[in-house]
C-alpha atoms as a PDB file:
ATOM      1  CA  UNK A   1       0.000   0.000   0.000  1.00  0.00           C
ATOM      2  CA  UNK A   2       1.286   3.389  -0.826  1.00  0.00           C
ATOM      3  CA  UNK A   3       1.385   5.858   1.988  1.00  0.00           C
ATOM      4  CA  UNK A   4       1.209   9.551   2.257  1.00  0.00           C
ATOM      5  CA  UNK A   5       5.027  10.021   2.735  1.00  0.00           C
ATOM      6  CA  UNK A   6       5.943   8.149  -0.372  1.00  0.00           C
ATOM      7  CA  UNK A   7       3.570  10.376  -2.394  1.00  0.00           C
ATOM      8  CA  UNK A   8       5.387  13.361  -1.124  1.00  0.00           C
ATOM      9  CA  UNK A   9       8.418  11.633  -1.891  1.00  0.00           C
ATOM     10  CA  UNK A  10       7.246  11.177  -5.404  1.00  0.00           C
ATOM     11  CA  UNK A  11       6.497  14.370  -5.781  1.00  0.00           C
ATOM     12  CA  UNK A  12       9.672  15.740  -4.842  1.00  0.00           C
ATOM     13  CA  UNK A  13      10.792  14.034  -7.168  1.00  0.00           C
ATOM     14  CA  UNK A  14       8.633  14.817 -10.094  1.00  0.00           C
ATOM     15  CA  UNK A  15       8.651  18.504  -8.699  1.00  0.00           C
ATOM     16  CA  UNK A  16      12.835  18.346  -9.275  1.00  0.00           C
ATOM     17  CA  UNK A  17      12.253  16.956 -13.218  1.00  0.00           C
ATOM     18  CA  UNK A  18      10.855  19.733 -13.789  1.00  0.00           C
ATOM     19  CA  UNK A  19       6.929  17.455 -13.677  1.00  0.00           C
ATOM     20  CA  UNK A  20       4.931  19.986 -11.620  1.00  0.00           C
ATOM     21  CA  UNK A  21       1.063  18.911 -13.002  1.00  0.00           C
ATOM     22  CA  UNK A  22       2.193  15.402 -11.507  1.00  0.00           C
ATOM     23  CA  UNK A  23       3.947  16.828  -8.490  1.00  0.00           C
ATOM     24  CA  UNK A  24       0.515  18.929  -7.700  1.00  0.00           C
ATOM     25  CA  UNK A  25      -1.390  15.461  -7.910  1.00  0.00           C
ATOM     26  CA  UNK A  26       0.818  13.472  -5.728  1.00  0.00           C
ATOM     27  CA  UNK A  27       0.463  16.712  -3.314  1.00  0.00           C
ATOM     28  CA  UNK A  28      -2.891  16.340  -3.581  1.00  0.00           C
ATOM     29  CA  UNK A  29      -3.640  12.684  -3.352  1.00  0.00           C
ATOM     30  CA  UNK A  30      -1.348  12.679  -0.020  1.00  0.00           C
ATOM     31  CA  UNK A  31      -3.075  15.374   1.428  1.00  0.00           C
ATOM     32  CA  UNK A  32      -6.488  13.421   0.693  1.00  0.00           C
ATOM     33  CA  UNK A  33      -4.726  10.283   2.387  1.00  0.00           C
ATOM     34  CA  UNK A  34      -3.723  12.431   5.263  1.00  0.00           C
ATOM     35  CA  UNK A  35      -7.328  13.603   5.433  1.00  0.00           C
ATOM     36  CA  UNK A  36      -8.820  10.519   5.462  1.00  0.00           C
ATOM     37  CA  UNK A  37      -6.776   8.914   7.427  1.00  0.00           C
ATOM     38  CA  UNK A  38      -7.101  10.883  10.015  1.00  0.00           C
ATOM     39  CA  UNK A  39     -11.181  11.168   9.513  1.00  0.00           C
ATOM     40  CA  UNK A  40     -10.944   6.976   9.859  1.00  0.00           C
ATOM     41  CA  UNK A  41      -9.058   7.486  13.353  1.00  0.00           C
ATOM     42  CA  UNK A  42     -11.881  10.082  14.787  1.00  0.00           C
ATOM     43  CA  UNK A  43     -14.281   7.373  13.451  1.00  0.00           C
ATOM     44  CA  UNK A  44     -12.568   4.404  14.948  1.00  0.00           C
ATOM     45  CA  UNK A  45     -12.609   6.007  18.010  1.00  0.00           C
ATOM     46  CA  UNK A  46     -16.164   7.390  18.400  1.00  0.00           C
ATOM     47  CA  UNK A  47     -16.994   3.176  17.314  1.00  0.00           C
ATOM     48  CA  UNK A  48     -15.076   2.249  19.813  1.00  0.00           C
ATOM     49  CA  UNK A  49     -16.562   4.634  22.474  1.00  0.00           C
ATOM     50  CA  UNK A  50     -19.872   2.938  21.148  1.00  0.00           C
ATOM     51  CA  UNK A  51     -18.958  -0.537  21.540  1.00  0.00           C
ATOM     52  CA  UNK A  52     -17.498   0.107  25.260  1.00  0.00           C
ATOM     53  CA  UNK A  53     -20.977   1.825  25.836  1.00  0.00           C
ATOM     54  CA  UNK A  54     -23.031  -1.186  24.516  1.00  0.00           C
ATOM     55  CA  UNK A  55     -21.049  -3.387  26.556  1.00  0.00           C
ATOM     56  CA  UNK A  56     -21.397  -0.950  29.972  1.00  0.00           C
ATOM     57  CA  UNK A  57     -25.266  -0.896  29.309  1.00  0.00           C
ATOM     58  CA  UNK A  58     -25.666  -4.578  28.234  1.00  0.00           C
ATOM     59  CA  UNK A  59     -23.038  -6.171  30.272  1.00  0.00           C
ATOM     60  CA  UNK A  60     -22.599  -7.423  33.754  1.00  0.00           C
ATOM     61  CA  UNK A  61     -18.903  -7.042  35.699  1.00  0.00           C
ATOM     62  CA  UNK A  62     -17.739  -6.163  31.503  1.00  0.00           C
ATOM     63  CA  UNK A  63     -19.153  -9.232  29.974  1.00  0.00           C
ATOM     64  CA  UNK A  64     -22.235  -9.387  28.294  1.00  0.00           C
ATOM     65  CA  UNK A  65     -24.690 -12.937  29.409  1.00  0.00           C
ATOM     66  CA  UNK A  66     -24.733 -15.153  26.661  1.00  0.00           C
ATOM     67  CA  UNK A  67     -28.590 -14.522  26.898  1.00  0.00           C
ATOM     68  CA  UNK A  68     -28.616 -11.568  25.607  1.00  0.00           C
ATOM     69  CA  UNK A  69     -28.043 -12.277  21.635  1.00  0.00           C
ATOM     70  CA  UNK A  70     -28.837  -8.773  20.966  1.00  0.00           C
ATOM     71  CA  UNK A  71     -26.059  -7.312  22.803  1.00  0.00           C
ATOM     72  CA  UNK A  72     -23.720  -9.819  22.286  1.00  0.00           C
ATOM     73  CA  UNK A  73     -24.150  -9.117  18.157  1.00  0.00           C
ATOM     74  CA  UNK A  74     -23.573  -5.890  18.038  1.00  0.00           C
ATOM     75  CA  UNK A  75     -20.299  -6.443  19.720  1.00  0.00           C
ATOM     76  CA  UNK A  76     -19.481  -8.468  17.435  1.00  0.00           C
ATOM     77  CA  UNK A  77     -20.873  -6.042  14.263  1.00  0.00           C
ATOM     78  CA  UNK A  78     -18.405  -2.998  16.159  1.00  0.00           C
ATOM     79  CA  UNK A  79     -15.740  -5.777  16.798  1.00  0.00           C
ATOM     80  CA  UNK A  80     -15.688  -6.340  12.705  1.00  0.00           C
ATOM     81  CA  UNK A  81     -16.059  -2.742  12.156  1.00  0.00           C
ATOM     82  CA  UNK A  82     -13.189  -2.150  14.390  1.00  0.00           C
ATOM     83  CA  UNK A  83     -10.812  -4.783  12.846  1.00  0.00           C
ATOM     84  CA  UNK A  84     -11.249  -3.125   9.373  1.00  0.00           C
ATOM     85  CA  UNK A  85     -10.513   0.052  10.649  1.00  0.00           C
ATOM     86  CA  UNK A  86      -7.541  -1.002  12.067  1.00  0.00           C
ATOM     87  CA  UNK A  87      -6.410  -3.306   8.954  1.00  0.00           C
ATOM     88  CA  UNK A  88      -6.847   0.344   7.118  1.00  0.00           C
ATOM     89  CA  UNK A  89      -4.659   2.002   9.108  1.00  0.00           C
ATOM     90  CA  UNK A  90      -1.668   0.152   9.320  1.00  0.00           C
END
């Protein structure tokens, strides 16, 4: 996966050749990495506030019964939510 920082290397690069419409791109598409990125953390973390709610509200001691199906799948749904969010940003 290409990161922000390689972009920007790029476009140094490109920027030195004398390539500056591809050097602007490269600028831009790291800065829209960068952006989302960061939106993806903010996200990750409000889920996460969500799923340590659900388990406050549903759970007993920090562990929800496994009577209560409800509760214990949507864990699960933020759990997978979670794990893709974190696979994303690596």
């Amino acid at each position: 996966m290409i990161d922000a920082r390689t972009l920007l290397l790029a476009e140094q690069a490109h920027r030195a050749d004398g390539s500056h419409a591809t050097a602007d791109l490269l600028r831009e598409a790291a800065s829209t990495i960068t952006s989302l990125r960061t939106a993806l953390r903010l996200a990750r973390a409000q889920i996460a506030a969500e799923r340590d709610a659900l388990i406050q509200t549903h759970g007993i001691g920090g562990v929800i019964p496994d009577s209560d199906e409800l509760g214990l799948a949507g864990v699960a749904d933020l759990n997978a939510v979670l794990a893709q969010a974190d696979e994303a940003l690596k």
